[in-house]
N, C-alpha and C. Protein backbone atom coordinates (compact mmCIF):
# COMPACT_ATOMS: atom_id res chain seq x y z
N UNK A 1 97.39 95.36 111.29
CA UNK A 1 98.37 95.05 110.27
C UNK A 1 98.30 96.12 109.21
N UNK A 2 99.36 96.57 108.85
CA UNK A 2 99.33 97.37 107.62
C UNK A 2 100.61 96.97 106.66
N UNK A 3 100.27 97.00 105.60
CA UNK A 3 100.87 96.26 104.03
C UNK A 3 101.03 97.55 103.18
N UNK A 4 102.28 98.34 102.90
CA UNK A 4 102.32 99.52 102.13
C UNK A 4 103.43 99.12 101.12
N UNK A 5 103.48 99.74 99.82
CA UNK A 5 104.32 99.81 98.89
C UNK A 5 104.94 100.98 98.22
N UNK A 6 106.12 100.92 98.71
CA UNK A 6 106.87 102.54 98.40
C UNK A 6 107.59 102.16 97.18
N UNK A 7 107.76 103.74 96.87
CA UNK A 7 108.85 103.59 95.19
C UNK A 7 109.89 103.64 95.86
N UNK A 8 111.11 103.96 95.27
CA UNK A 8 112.55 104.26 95.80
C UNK A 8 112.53 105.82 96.20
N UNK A 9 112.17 106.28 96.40
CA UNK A 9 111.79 107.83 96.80
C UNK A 9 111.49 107.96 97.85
N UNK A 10 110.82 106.66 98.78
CA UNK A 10 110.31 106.85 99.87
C UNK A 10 108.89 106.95 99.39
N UNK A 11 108.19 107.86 98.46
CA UNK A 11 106.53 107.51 98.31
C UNK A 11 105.93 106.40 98.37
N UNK A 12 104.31 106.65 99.32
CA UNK A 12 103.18 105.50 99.08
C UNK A 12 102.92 105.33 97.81
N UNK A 13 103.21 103.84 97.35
CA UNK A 13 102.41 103.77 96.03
C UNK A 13 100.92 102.99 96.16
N UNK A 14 100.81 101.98 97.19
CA UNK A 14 99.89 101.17 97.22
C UNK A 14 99.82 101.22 98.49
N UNK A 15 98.66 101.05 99.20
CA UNK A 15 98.32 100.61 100.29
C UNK A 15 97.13 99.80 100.54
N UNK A 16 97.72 98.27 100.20
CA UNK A 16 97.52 96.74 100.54
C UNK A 16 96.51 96.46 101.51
N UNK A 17 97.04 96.30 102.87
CA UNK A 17 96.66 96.25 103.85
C UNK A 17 96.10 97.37 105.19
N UNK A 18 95.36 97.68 105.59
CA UNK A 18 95.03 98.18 106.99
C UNK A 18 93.90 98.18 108.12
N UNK A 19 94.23 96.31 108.36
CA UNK A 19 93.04 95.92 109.17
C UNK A 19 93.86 95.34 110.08
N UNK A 20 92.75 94.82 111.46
CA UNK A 20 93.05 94.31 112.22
C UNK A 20 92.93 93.01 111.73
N UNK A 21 93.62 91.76 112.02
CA UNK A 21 93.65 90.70 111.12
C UNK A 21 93.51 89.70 112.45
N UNK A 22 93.48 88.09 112.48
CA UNK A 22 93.94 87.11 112.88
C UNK A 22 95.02 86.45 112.45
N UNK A 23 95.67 86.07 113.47
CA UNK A 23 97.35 85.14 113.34
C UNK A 23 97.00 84.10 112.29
N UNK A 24 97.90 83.73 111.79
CA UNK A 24 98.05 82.68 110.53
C UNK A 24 98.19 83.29 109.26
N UNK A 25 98.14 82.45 108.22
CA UNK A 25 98.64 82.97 107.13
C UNK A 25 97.34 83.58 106.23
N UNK A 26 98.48 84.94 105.60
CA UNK A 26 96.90 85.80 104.49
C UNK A 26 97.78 85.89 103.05
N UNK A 27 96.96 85.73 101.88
CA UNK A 27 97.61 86.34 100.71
C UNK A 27 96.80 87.46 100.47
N UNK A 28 97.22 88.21 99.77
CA UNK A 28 97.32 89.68 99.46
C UNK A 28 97.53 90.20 97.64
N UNK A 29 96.84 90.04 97.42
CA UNK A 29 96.89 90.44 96.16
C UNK A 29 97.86 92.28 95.18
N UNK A 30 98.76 92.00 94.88
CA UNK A 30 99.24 93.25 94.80
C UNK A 30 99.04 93.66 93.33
N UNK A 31 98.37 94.61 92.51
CA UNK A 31 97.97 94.96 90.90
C UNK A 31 99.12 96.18 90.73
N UNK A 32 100.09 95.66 90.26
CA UNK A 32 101.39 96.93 89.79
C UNK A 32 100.54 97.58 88.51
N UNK A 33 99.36 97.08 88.09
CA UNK A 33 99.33 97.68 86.74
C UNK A 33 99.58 99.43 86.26
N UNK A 34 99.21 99.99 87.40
CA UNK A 34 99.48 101.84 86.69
C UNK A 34 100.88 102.33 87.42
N UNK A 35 101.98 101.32 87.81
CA UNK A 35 103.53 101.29 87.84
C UNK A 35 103.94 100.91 86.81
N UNK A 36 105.47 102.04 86.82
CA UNK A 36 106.02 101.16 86.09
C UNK A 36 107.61 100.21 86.53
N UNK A 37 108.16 99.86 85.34
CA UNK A 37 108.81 98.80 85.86
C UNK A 37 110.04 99.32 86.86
N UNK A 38 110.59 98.31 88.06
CA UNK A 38 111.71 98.90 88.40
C UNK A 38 111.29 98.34 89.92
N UNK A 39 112.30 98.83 91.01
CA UNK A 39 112.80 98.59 92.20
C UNK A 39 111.73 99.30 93.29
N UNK A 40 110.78 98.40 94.00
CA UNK A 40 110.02 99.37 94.85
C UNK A 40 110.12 98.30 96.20
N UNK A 41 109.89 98.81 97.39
CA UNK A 41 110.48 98.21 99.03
C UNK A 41 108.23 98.11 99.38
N UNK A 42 108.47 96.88 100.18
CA UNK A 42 107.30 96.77 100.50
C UNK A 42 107.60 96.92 102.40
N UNK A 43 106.48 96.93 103.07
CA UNK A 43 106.95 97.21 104.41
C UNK A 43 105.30 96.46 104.84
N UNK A 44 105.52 95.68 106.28
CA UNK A 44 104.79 95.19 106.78
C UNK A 44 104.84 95.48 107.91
N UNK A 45 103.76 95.93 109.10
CA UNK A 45 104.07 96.38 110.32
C UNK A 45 102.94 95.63 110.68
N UNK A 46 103.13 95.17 112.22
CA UNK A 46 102.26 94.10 112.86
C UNK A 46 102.34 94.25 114.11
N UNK A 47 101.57 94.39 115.17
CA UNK A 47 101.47 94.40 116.57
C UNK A 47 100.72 93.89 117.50
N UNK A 48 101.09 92.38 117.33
CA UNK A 48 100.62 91.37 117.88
C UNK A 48 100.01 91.61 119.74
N UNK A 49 99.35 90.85 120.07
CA UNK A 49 98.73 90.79 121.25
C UNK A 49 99.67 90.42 122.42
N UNK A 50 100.67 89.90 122.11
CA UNK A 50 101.78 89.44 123.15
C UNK A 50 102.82 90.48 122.98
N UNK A 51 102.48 92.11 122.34
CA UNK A 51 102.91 93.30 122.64
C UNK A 51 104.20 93.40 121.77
N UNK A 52 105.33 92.49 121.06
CA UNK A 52 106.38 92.68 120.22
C UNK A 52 105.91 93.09 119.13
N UNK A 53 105.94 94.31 118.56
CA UNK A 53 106.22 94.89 117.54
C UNK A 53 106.70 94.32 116.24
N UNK A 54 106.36 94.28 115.31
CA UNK A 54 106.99 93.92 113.78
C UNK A 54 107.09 95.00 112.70
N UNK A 55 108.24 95.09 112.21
CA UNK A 55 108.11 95.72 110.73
C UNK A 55 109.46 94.81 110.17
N UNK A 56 109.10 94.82 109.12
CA UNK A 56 109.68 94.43 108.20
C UNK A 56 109.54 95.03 106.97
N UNK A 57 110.43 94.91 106.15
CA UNK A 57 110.56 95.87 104.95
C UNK A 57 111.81 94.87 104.16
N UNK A 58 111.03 95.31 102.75
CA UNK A 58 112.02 94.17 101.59
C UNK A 58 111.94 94.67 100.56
N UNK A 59 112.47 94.48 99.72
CA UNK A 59 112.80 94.68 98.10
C UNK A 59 111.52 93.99 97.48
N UNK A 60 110.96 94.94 96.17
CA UNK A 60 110.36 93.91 95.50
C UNK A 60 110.58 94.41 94.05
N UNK A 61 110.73 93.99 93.19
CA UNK A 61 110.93 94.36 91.48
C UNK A 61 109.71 93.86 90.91
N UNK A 62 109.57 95.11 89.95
CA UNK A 62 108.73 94.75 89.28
C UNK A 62 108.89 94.94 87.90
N UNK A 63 108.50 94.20 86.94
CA UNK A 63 109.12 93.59 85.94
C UNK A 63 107.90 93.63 84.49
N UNK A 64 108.08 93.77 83.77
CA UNK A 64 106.90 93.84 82.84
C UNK A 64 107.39 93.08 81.54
């Protein structure tokens, strides 16, 4: 699993996650503190054992 946080530029700002994990649910703690405020895309990629592929990618604002 890997958990990354880009600005609108396309740059890494954070990188969250990059372990091998178990199925079910994880929280993830994200510290915007040395960002600043505004529009950044988070992306989740996952490649489960039954071989389908995941990414996903979303909006996240951050707000001060």
């Amino acid at each position: 699993v890997t958990l990354e946080v880009f600005d609108v530029r396309g740059r890494v700002v954070a990188k969250l996650v990059e372990a091998e994990m178990t199925a079910g649910v994880h929280v993830v703690r994200f510290d915007g503190e040395n960002l600043t405020s505004g529009k950044y895309f988070y992306r989740l990629e996952a490649a489960p054992e039954s071989g389908t592929e995941i990414i996903e990618t979303r909006e996240l604002l951050l707000a001060r």
